[in-house]
C-alpha atoms as a PDB file:
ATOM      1  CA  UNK A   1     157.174 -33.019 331.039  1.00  0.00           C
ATOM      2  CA  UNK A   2     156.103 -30.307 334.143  1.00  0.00           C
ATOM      3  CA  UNK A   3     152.704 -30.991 333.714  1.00  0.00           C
ATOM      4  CA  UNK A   4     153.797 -35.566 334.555  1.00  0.00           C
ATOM      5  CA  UNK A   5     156.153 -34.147 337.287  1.00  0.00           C
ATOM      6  CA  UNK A   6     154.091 -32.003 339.002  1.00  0.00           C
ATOM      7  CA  UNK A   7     150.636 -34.133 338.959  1.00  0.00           C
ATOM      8  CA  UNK A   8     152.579 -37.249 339.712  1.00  0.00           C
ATOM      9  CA  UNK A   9     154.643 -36.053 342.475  1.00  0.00           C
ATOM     10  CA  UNK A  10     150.849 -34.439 343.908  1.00  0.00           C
ATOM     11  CA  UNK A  11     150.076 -38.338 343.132  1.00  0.00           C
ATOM     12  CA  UNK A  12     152.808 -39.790 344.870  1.00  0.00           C
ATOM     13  CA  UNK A  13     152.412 -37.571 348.095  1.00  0.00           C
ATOM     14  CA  UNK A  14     148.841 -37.877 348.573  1.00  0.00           C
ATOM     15  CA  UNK A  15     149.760 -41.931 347.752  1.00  0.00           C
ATOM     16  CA  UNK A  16     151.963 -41.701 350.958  1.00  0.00           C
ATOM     17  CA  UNK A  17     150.045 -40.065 353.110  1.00  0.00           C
ATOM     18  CA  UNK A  18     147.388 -41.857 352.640  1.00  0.00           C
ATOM     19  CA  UNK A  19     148.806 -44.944 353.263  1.00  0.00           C
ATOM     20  CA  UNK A  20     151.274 -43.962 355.989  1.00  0.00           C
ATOM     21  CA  UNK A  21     149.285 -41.509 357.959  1.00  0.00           C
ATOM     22  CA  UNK A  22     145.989 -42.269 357.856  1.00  0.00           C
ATOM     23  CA  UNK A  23     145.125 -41.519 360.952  1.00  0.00           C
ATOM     24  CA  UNK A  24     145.767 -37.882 359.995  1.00  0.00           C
ATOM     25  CA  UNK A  25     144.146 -38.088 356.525  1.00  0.00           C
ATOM     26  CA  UNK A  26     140.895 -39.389 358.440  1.00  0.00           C
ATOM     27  CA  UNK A  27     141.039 -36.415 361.016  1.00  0.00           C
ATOM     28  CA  UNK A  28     138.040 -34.396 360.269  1.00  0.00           C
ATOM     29  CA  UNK A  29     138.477 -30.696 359.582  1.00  0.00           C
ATOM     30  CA  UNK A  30     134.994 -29.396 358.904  1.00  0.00           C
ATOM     31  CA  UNK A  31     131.457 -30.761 359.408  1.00  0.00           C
ATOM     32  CA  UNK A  32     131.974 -34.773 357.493  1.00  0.00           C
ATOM     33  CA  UNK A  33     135.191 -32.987 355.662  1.00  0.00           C
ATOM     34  CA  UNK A  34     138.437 -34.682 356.035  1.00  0.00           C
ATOM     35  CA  UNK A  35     142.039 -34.225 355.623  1.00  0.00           C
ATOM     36  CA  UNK A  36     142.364 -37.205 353.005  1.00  0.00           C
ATOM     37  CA  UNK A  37     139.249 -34.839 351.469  1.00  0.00           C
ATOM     38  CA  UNK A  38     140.647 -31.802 351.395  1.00  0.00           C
ATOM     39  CA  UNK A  39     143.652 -33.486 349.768  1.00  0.00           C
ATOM     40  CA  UNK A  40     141.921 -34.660 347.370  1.00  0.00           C
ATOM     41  CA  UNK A  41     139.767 -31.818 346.273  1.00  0.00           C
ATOM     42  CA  UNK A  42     143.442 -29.869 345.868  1.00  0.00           C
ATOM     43  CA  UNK A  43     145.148 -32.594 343.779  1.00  0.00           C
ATOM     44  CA  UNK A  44     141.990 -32.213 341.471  1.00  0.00           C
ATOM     45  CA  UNK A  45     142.287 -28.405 341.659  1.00  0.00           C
ATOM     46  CA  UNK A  46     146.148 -28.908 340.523  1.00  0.00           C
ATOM     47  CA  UNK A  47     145.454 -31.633 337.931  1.00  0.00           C
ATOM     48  CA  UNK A  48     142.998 -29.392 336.276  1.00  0.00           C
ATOM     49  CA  UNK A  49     145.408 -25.789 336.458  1.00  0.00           C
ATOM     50  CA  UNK A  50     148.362 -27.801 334.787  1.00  0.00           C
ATOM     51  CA  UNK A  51     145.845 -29.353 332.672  1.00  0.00           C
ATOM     52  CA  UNK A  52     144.456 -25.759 331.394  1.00  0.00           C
ATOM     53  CA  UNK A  53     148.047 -24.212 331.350  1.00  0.00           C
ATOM     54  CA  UNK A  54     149.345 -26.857 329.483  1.00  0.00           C
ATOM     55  CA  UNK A  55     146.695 -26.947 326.543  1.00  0.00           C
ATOM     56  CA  UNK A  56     147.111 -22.892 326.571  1.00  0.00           C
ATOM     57  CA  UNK A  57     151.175 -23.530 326.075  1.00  0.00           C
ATOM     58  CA  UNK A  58     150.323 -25.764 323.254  1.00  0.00           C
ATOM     59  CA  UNK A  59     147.999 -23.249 321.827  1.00  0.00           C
ATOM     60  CA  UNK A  60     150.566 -20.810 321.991  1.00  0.00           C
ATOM     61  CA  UNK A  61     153.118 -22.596 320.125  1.00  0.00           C
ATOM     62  CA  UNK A  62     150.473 -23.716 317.682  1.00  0.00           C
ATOM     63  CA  UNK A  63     149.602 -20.677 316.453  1.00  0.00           C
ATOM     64  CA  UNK A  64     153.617 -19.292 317.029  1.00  0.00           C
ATOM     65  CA  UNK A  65     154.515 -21.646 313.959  1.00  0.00           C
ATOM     66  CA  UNK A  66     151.749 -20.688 312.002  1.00  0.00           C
ATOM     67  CA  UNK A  67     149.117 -23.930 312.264  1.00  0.00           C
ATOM     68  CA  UNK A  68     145.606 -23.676 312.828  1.00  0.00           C
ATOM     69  CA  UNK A  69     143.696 -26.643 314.184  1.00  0.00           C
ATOM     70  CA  UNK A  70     141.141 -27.666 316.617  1.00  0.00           C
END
């Protein structure tokens, strides 16, 4: 349930700003790099952590009650 709420609020932000401030999502930060960009990268950095904490939690509580699987 953290790992919907968390990804889908990143979602839902990056959702808003996009379409409500785009003017500051298209103001370049770096070199061809934008806000909206940078954004971007970080929601995929933050899909990916839950993604690998999540499977580790499962593993955890896999191998807590005593099942082994793939």
């Amino acid at each position: 349930m953290t790992f919907a709420v968390v990804n889908g609020s990143a979602f839902g932000a990056h959702l808003l700003l996009a379409c409500a401030a785009d003017a500051f999502m298209a103001r370049r930060v770096w070199g061809e790099a934008t806000v909206g960009m940078l954004a971007l990268l970080l929601q995929g950095s933050l899909l990916v952590w839950t993604a690998v904490r999540y499977d580790r939690h499962a593993d955890e509580r896999r191998a807590s009650q005593g099942q082994v699987g793939c």
